[in-house]
PDB file of N, CA and C in Angstrom:
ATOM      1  N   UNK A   1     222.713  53.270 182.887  1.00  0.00           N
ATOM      2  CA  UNK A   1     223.949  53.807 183.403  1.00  0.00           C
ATOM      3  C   UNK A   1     224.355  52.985 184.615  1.00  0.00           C
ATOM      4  N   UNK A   2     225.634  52.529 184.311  1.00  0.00           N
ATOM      5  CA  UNK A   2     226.152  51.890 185.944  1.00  0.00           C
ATOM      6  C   UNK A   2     226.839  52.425 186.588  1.00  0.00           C
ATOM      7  N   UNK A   3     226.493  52.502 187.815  1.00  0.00           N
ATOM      8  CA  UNK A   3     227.226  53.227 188.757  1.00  0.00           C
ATOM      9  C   UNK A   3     228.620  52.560 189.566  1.00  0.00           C
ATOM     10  N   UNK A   4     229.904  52.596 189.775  1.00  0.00           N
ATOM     11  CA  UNK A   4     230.512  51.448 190.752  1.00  0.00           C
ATOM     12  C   UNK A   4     230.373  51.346 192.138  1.00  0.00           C
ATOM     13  N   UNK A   5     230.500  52.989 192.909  1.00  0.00           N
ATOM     14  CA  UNK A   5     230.188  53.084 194.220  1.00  0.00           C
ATOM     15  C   UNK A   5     229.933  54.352 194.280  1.00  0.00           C
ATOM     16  N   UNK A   6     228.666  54.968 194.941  1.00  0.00           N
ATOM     17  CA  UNK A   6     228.230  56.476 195.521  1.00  0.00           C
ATOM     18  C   UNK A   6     229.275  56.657 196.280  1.00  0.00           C
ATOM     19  N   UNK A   7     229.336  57.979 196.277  1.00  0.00           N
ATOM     20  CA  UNK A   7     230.057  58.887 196.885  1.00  0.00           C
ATOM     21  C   UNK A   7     229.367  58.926 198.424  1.00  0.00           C
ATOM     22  N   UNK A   8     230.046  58.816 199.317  1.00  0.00           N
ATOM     23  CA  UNK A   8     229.391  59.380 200.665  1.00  0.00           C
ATOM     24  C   UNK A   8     230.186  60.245 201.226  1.00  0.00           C
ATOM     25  N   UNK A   9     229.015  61.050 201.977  1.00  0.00           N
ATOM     26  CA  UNK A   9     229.581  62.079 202.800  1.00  0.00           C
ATOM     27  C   UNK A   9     230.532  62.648 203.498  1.00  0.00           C
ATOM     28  N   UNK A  10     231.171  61.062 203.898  1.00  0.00           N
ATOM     29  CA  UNK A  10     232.603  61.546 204.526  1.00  0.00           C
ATOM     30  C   UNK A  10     233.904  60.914 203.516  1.00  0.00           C
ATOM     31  N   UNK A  11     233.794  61.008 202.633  1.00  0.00           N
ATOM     32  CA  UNK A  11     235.131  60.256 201.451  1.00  0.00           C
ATOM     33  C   UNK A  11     235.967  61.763 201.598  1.00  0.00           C
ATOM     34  N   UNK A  12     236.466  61.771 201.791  1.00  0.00           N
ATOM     35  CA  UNK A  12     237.855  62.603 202.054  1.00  0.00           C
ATOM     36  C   UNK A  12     238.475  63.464 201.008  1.00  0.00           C
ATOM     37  N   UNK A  13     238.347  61.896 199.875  1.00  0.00           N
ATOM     38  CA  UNK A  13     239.532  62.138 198.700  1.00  0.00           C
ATOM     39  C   UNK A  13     238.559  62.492 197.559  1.00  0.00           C
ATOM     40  N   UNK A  14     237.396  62.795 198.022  1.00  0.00           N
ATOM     41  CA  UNK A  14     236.297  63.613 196.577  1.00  0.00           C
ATOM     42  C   UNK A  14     236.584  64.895 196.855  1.00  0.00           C
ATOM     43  N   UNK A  15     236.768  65.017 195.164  1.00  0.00           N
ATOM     44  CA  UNK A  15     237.621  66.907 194.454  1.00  0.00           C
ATOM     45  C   UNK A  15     236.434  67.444 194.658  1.00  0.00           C
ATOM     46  N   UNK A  16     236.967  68.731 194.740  1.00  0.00           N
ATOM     47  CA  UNK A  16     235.882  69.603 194.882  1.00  0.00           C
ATOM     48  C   UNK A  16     235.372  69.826 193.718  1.00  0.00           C
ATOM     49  N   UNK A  17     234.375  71.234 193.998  1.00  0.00           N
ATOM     50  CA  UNK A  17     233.398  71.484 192.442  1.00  0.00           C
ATOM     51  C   UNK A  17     234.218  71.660 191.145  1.00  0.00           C
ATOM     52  N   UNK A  18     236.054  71.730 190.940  1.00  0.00           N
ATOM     53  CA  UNK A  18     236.103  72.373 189.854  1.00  0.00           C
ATOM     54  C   UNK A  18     236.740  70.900 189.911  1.00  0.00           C
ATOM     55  N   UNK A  19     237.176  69.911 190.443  1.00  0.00           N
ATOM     56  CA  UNK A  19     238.059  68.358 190.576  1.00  0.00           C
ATOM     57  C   UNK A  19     239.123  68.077 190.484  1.00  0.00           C
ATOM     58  N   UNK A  20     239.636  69.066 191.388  1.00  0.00           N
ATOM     59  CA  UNK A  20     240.626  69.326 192.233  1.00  0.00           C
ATOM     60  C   UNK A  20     240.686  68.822 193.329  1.00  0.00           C
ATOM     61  N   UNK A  21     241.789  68.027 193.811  1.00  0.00           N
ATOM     62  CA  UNK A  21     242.409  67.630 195.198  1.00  0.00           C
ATOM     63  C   UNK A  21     243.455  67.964 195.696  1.00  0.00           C
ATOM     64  N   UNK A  22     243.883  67.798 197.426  1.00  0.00           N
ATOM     65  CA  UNK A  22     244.764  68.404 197.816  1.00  0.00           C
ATOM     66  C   UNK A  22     245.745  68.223 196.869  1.00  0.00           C
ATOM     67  N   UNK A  23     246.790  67.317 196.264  1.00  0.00           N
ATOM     68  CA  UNK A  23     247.312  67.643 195.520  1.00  0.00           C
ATOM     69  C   UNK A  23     247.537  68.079 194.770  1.00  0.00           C
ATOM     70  N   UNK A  24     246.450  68.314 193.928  1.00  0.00           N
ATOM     71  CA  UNK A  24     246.527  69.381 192.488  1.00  0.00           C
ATOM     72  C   UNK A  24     246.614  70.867 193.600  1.00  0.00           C
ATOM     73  N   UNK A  25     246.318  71.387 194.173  1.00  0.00           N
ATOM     74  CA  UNK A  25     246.130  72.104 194.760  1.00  0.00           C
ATOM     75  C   UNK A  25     247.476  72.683 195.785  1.00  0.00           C
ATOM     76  N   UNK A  26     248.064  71.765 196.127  1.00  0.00           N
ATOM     77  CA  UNK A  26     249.287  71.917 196.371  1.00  0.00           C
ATOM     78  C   UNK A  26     250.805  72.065 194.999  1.00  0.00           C
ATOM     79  N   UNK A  27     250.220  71.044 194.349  1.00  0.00           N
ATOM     80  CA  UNK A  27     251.153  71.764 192.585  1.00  0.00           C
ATOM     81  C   UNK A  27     250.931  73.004 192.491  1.00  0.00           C
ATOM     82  N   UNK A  28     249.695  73.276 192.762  1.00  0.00           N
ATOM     83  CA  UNK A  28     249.455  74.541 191.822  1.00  0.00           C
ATOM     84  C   UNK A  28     250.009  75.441 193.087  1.00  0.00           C
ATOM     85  N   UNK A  29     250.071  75.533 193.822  1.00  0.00           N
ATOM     86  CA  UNK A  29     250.019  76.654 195.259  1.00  0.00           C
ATOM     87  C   UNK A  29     251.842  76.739 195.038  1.00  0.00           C
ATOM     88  N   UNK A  30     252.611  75.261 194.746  1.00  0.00           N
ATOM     89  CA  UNK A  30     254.074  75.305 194.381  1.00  0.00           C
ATOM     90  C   UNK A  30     254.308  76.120 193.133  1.00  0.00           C
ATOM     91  N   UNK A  31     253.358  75.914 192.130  1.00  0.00           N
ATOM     92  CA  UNK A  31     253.592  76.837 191.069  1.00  0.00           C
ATOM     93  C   UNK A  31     253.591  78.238 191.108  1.00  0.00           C
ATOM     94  N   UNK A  32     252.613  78.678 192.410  1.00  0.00           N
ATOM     95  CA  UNK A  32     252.537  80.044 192.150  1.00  0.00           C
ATOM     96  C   UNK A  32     254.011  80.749 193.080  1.00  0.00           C
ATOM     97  N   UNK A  33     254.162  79.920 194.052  1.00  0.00           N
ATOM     98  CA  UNK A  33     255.229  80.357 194.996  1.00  0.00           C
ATOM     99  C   UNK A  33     256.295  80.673 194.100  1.00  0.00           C
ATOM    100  N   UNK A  34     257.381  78.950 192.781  1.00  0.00           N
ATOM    101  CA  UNK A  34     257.731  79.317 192.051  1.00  0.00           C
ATOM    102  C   UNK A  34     257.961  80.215 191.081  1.00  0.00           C
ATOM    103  N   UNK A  35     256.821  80.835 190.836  1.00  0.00           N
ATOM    104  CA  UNK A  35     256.988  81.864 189.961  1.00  0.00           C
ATOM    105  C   UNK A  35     257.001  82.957 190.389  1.00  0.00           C
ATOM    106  N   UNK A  36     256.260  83.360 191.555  1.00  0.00           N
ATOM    107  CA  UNK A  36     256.883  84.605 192.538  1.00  0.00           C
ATOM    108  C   UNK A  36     258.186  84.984 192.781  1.00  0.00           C
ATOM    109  N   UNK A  37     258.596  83.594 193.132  1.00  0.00           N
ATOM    110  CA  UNK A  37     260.109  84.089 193.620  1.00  0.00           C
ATOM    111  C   UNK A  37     261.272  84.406 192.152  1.00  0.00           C
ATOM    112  N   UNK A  38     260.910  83.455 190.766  1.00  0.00           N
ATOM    113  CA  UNK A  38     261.017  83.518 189.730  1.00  0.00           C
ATOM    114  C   UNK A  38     261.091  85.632 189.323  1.00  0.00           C
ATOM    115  N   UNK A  39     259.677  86.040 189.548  1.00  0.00           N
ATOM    116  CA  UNK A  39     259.544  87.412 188.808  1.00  0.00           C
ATOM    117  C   UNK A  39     260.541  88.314 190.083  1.00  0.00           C
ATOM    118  N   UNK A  40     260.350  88.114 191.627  1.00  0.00           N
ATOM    119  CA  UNK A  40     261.021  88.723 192.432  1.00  0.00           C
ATOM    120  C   UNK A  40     263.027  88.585 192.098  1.00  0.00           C
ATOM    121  N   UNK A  41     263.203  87.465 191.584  1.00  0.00           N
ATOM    122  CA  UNK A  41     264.590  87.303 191.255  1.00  0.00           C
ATOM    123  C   UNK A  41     264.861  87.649 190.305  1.00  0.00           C
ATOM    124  N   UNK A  42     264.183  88.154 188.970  1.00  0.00           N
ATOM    125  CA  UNK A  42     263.985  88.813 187.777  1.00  0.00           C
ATOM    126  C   UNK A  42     264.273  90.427 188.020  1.00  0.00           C
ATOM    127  N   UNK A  43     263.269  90.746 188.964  1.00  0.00           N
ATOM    128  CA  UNK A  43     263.631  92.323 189.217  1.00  0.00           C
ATOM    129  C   UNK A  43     265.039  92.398 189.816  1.00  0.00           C
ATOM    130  N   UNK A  44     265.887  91.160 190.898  1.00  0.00           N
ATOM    131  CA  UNK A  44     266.495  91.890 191.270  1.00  0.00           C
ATOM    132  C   UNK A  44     267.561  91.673 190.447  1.00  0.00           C
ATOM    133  N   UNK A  45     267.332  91.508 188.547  1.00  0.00           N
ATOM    134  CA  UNK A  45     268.356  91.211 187.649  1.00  0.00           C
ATOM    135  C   UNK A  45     269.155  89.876 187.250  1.00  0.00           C
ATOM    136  N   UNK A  46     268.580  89.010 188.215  1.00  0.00           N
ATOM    137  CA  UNK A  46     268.444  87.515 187.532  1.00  0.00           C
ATOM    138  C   UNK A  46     268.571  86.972 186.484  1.00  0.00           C
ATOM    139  N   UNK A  47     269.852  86.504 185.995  1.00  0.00           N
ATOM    140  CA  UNK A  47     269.619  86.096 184.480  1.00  0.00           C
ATOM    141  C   UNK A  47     269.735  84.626 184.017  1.00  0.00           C
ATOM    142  N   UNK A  48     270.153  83.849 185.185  1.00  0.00           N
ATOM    143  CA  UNK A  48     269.854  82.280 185.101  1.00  0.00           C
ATOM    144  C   UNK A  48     268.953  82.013 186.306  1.00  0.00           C
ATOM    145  N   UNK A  49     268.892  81.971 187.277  1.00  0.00           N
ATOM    146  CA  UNK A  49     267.887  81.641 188.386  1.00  0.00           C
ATOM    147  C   UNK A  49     266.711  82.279 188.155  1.00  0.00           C
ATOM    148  N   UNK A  50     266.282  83.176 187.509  1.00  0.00           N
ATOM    149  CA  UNK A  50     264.610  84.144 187.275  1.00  0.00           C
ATOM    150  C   UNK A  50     264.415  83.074 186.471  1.00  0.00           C
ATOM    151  N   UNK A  51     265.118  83.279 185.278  1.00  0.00           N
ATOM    152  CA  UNK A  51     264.214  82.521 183.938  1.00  0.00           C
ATOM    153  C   UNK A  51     263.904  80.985 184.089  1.00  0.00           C
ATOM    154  N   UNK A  52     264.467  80.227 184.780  1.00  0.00           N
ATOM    155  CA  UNK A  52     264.595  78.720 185.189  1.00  0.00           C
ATOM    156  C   UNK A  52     263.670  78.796 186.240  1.00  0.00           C
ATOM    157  N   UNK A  53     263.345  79.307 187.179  1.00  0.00           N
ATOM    158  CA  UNK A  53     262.295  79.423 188.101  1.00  0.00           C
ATOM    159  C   UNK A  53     260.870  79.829 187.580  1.00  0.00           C
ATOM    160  N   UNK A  54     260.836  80.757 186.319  1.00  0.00           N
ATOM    161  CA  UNK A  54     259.617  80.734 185.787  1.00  0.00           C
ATOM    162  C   UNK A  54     259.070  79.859 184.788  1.00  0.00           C
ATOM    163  N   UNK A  55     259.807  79.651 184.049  1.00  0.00           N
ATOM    164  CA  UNK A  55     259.737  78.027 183.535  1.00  0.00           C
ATOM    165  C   UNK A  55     259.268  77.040 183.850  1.00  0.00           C
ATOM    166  N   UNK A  56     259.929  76.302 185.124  1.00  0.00           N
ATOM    167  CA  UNK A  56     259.554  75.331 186.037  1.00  0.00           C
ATOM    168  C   UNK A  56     258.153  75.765 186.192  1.00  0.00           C
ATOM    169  N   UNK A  57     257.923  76.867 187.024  1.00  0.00           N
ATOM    170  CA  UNK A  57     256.355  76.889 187.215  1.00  0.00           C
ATOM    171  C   UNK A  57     255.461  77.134 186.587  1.00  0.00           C
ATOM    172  N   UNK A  58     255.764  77.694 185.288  1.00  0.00           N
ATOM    173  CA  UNK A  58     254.838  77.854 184.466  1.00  0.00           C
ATOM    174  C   UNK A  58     254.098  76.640 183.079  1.00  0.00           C
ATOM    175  N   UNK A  59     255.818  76.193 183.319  1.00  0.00           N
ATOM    176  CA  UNK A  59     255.502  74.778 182.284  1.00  0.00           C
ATOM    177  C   UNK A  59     255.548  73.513 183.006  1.00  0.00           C
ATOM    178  N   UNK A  60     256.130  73.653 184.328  1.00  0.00           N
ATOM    179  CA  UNK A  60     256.191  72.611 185.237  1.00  0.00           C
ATOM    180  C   UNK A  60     254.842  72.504 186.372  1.00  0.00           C
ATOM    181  N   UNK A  61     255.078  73.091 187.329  1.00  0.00           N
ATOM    182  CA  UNK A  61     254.291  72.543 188.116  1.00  0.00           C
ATOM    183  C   UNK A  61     252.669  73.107 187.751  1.00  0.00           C
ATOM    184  N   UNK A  62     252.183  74.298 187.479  1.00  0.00           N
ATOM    185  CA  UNK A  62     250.667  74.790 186.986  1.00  0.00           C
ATOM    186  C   UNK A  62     250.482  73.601 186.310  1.00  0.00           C
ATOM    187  N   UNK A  63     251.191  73.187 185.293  1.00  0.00           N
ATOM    188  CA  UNK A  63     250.354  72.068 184.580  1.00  0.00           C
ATOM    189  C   UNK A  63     249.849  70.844 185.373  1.00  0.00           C
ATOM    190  N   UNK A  64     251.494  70.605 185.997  1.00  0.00           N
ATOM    191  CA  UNK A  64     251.072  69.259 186.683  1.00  0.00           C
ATOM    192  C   UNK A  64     249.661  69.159 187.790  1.00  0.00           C
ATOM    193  N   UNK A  65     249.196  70.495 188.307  1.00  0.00           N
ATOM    194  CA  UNK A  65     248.434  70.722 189.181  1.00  0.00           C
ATOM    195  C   UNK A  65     247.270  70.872 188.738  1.00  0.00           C
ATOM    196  N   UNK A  66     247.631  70.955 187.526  1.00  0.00           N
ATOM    197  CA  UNK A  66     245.910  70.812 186.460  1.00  0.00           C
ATOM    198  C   UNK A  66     245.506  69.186 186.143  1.00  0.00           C
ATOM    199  N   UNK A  67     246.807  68.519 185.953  1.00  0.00           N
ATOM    200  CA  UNK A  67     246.913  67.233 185.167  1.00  0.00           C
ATOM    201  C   UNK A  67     246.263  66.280 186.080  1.00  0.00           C
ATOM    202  N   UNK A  68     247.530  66.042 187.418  1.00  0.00           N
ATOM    203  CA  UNK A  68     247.438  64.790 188.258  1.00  0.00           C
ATOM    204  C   UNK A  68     245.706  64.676 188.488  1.00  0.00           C
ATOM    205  N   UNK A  69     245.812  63.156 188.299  1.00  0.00           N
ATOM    206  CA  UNK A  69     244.778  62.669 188.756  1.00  0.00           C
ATOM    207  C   UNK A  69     243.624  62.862 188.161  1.00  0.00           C
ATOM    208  N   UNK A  70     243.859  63.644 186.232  1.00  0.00           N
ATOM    209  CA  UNK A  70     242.951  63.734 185.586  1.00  0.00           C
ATOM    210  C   UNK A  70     242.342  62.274 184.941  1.00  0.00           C
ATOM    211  N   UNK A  71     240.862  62.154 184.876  1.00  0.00           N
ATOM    212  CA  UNK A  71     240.537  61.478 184.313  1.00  0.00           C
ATOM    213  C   UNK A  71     239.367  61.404 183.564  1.00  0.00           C
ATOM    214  N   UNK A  72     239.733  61.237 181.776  1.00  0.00           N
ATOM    215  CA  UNK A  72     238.130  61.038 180.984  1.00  0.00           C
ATOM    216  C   UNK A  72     237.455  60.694 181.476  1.00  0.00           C
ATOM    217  N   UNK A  73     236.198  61.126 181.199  1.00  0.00           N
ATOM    218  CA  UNK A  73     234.983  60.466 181.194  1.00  0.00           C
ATOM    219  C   UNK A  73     234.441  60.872 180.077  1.00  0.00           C
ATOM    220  N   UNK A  74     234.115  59.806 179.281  1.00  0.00           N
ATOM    221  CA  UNK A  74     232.988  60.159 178.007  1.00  0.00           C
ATOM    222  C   UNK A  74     231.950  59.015 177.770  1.00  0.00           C
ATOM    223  N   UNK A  75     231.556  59.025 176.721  1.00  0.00           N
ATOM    224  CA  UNK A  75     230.522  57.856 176.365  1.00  0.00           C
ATOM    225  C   UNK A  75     230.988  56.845 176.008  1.00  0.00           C
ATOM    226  N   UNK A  76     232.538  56.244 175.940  1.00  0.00           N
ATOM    227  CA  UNK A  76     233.209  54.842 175.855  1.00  0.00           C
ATOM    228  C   UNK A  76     232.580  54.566 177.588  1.00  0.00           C
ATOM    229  N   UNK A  77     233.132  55.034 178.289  1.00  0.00           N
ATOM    230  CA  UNK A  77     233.108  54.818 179.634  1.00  0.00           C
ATOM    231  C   UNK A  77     231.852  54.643 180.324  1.00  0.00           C
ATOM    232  N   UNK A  78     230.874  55.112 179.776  1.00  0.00           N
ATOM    233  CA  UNK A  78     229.674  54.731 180.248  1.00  0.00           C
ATOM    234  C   UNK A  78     228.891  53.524 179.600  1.00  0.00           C
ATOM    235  N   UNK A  79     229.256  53.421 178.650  1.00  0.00           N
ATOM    236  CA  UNK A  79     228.453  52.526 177.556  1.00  0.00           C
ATOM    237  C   UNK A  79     228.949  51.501 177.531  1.00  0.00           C
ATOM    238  N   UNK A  80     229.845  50.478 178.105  1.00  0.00           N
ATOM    239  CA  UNK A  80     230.715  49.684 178.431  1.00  0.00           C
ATOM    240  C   UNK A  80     230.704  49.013 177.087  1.00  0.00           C
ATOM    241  N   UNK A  81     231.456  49.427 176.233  1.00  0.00           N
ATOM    242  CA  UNK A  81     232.163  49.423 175.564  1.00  0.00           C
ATOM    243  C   UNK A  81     231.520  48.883 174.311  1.00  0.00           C
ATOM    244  N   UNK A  82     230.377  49.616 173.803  1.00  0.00           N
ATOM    245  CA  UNK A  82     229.370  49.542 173.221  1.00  0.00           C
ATOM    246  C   UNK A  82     229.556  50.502 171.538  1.00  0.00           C
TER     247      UNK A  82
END
């Protein structure tokens, strides 16, 4: 197995345990705001601004906050190209 560079202690930009970074983390924190204000504009009878606000966050930003900065890893990638 080759390694390119260990991780050290103070790298900033290493995701946490689930590999997530501030940004995904900020998509997703936009997604939830979005869709709050989305269901709050819904109750107060919203019939173009609710549904377009839950949308966006539900198909827009949650995903993107799952997505950015995803990357495979499988056994192409380790096996250099074997």
């Amino acid at each position: 197995m080759i390694r390119s560079q260990p991780h050290t202690p103070d790298d900033r930009s290493r995701p946490s345990a689930f590999g997530l970074r501030p940004i995904n983390l900020g998509l997703l924190a936009l997604g939830v705001v979005t869709v709050a204000v989305g269901y709050v504009l819904l109750g107060r009878g919203s019939t173009v601004a609710a549904p377009l606000l839950l949308v966006v966050g539900y198909a827009g930003f949650v995903p993107a906050g799952l997505l950015v900065g995803f990357r495979r890893t499988g056994a192409s990638d380790s096996e250099g190209g074997e």
